[in-house]
Protein backbone atom coordinates (compact mmCIF):
# COMPACT_ATOMS: atom_id res chain seq x y z
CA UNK A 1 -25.19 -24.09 -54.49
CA UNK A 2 -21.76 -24.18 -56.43
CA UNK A 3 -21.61 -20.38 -56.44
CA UNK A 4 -22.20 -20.23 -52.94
CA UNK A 5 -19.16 -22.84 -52.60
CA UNK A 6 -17.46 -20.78 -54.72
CA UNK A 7 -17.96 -17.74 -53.09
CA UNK A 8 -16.99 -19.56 -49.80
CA UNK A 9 -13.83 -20.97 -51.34
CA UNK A 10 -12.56 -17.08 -52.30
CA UNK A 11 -13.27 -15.67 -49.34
CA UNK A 12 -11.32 -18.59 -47.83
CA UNK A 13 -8.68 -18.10 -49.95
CA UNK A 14 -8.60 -13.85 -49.55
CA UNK A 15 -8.48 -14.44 -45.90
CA UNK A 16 -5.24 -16.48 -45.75
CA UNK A 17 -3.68 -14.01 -48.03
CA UNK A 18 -4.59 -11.24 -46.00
CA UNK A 19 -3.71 -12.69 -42.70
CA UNK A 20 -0.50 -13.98 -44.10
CA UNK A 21 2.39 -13.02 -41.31
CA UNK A 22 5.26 -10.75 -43.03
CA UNK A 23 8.77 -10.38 -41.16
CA UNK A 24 7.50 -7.38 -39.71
CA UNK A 25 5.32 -9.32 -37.29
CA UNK A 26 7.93 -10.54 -34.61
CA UNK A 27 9.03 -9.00 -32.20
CA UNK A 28 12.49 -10.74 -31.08
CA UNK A 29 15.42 -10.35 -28.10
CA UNK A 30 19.12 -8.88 -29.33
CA UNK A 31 22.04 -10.06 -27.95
CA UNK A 32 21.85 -7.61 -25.06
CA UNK A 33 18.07 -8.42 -24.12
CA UNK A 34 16.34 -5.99 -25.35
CA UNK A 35 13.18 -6.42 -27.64
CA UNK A 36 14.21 -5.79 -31.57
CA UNK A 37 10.67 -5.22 -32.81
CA UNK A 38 11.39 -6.25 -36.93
CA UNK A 39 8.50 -3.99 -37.82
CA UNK A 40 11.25 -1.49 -37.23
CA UNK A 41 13.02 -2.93 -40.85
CA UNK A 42 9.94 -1.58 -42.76
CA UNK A 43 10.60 -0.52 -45.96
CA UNK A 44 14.58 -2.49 -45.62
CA UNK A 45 15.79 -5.44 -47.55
CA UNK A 46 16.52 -8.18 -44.97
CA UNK A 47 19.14 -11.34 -44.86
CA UNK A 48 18.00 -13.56 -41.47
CA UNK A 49 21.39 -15.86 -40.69
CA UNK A 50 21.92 -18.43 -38.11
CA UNK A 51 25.16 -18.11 -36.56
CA UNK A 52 28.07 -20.50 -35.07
CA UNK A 53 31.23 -19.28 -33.61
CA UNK A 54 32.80 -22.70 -33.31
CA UNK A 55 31.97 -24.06 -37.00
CA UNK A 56 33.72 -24.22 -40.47
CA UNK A 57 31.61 -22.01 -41.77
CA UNK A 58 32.29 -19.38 -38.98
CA UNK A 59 34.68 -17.65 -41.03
CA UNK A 60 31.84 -16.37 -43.11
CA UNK A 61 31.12 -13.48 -40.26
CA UNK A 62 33.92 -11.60 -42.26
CA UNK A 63 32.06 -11.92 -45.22
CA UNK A 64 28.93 -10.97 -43.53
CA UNK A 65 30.22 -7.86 -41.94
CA UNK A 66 31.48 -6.82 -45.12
CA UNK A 67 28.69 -7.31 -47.31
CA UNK A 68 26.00 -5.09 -44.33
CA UNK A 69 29.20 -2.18 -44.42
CA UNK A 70 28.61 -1.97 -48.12
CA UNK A 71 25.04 -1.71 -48.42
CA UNK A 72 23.56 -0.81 -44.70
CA UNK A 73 23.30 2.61 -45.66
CA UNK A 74 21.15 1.52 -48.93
CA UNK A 75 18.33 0.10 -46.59
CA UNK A 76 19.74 -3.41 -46.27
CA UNK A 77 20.34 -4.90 -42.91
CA UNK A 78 21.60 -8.77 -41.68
CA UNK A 79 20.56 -9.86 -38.36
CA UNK A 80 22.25 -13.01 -37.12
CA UNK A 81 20.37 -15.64 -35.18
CA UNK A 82 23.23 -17.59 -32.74
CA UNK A 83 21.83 -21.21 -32.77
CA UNK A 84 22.94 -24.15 -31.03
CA UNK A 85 21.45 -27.11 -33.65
CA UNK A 86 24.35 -28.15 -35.09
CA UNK A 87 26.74 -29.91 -33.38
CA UNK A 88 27.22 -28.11 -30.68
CA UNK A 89 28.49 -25.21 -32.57
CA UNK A 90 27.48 -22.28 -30.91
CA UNK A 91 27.83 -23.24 -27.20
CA UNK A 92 28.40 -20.04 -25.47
CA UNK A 93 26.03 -17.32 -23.94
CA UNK A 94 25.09 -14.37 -25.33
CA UNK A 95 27.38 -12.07 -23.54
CA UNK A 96 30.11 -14.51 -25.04
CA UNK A 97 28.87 -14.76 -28.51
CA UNK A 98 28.77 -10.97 -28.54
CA UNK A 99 32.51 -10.62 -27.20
CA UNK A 100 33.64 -13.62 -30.10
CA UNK A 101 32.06 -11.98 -32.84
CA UNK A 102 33.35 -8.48 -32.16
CA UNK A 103 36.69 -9.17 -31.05
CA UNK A 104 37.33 -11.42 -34.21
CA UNK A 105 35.32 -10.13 -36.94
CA UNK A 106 34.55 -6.54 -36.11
CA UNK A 107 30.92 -8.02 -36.17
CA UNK A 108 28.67 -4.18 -36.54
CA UNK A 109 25.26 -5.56 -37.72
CA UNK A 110 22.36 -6.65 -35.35
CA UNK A 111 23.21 -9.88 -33.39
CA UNK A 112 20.13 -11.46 -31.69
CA UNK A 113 19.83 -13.84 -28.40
CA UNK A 114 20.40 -17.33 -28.97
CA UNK A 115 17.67 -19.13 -30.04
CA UNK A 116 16.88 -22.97 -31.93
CA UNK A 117 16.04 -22.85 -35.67
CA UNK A 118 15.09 -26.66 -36.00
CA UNK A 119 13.16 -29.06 -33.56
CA UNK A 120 10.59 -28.83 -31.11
CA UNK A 121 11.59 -25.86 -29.62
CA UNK A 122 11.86 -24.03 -32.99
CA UNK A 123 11.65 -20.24 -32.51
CA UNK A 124 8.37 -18.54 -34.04
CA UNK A 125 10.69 -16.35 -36.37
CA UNK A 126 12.00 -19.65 -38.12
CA UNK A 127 8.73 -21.30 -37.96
CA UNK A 128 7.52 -18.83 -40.40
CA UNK A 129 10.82 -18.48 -42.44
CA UNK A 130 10.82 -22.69 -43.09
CA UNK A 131 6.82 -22.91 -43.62
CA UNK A 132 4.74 -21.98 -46.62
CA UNK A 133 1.83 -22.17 -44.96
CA UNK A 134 3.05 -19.64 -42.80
CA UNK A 135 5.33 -17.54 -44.99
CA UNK A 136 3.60 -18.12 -48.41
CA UNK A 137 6.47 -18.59 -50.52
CA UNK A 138 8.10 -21.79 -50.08
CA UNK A 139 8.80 -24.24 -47.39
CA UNK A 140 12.42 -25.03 -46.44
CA UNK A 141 14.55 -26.79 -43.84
CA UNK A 142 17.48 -25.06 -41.94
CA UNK A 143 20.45 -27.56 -42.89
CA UNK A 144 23.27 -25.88 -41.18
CA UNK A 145 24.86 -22.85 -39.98
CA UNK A 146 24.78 -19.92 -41.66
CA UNK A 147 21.79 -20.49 -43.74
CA UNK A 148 20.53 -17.09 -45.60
CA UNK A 149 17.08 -15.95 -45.82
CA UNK A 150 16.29 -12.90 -47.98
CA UNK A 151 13.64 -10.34 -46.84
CA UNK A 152 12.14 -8.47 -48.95
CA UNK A 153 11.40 -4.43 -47.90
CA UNK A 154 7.54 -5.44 -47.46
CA UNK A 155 8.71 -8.30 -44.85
CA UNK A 156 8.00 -11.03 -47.18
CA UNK A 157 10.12 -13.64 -47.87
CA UNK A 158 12.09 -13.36 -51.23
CA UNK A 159 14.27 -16.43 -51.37
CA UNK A 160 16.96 -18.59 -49.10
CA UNK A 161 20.60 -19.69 -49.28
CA UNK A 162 22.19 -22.87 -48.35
CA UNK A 163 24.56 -22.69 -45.71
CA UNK A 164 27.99 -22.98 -48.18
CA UNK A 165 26.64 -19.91 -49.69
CA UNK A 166 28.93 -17.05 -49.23
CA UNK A 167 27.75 -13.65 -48.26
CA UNK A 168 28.82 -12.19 -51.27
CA UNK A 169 27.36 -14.42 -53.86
CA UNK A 170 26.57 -12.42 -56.89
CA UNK A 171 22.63 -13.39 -56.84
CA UNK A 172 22.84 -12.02 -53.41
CA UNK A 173 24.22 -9.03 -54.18
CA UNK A 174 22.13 -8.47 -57.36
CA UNK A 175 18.82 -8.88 -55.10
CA UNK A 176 20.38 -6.05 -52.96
CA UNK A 177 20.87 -3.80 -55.30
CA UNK A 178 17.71 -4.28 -57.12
């Protein structure tokens, strides 16, 4: 009987490893509409970021921008999430968010369609990234704007940032370049 518990218990166990979601699983909306199928960032290191345009932290875009010119053509994309959690930070549409980030930060790496990263109507993207039962890594909570999540080129998730984090933070760039 315990063996057969046991066995039950590893197969169990091997199944929710197996099924475990990666990045690569979601299929999400860009900032023009269009589906932005992540499976597409196979084989790419990854930093997720919720956005702002009317926050204190907006001023990281810059730093953003420049950390994806430096290393986009060493398989390392960001994608920024616009979210409206905090504040009211990020009131505008997507059309708008678009125009603000381009005209003021030169903004070049992919922008996704406003969505929630906390509450009830959490998107399915940020369920995962927050939940170790869904992620298996770690659970965390978004705090702010301009939280970093690192990807890691299988889709799993490596590690997150706090918000105050700056783009350029050398454990940041050390992941990258590892």
């Amino acid at each position: 009987m315990r063996n057969i518990l046991i066995t039950i218990l590893i197969l169990t166990l091997s199944i929710s490893v197996f099924s475990q979601k990666t990045l690569h699983d979601f299929i999400v909306t860009d900032i023009e509409g269009n589906d932005f199928n992540l499976a597409d960032l196979k084989g790419k290191k990854v930093m997720v970021v919720n956005t702002a345009s009317k926050c204190g932290l907006t001023p990281q875009y810059e730093g953003l921008e420049a950390l994806y010119t430096q290393f986009k053509d060493k398989d390392f994309v960001i994608i920024g999430f616009p979210a409206n959690n905090f504040k009211n930070q990020e009131p505008g549409t997507d059309e708008e968010i678009a125009e603000f980030c381009q005209k003021n930060y030169g903004v070049s790496f992919p922008m996704m369609s406003k969505i929630s990263v906390k509450g009830d109507d959490m998107h399915e993207l940020y369920k995962w990234l927050t939940s170790k039962a869904l992620n298996g890594k770690m659970d965390s909570e978004v705090k702010w704007n301009f939280q970093k999540y690192l990807i890691n080129p299988d889709g799993t998730l490596a590690k997150y940032f706090s918000p105050r984090t700056k783009p350029q933070n050398e454990e940041i760039v050390t992941w990258i370049k590892e």
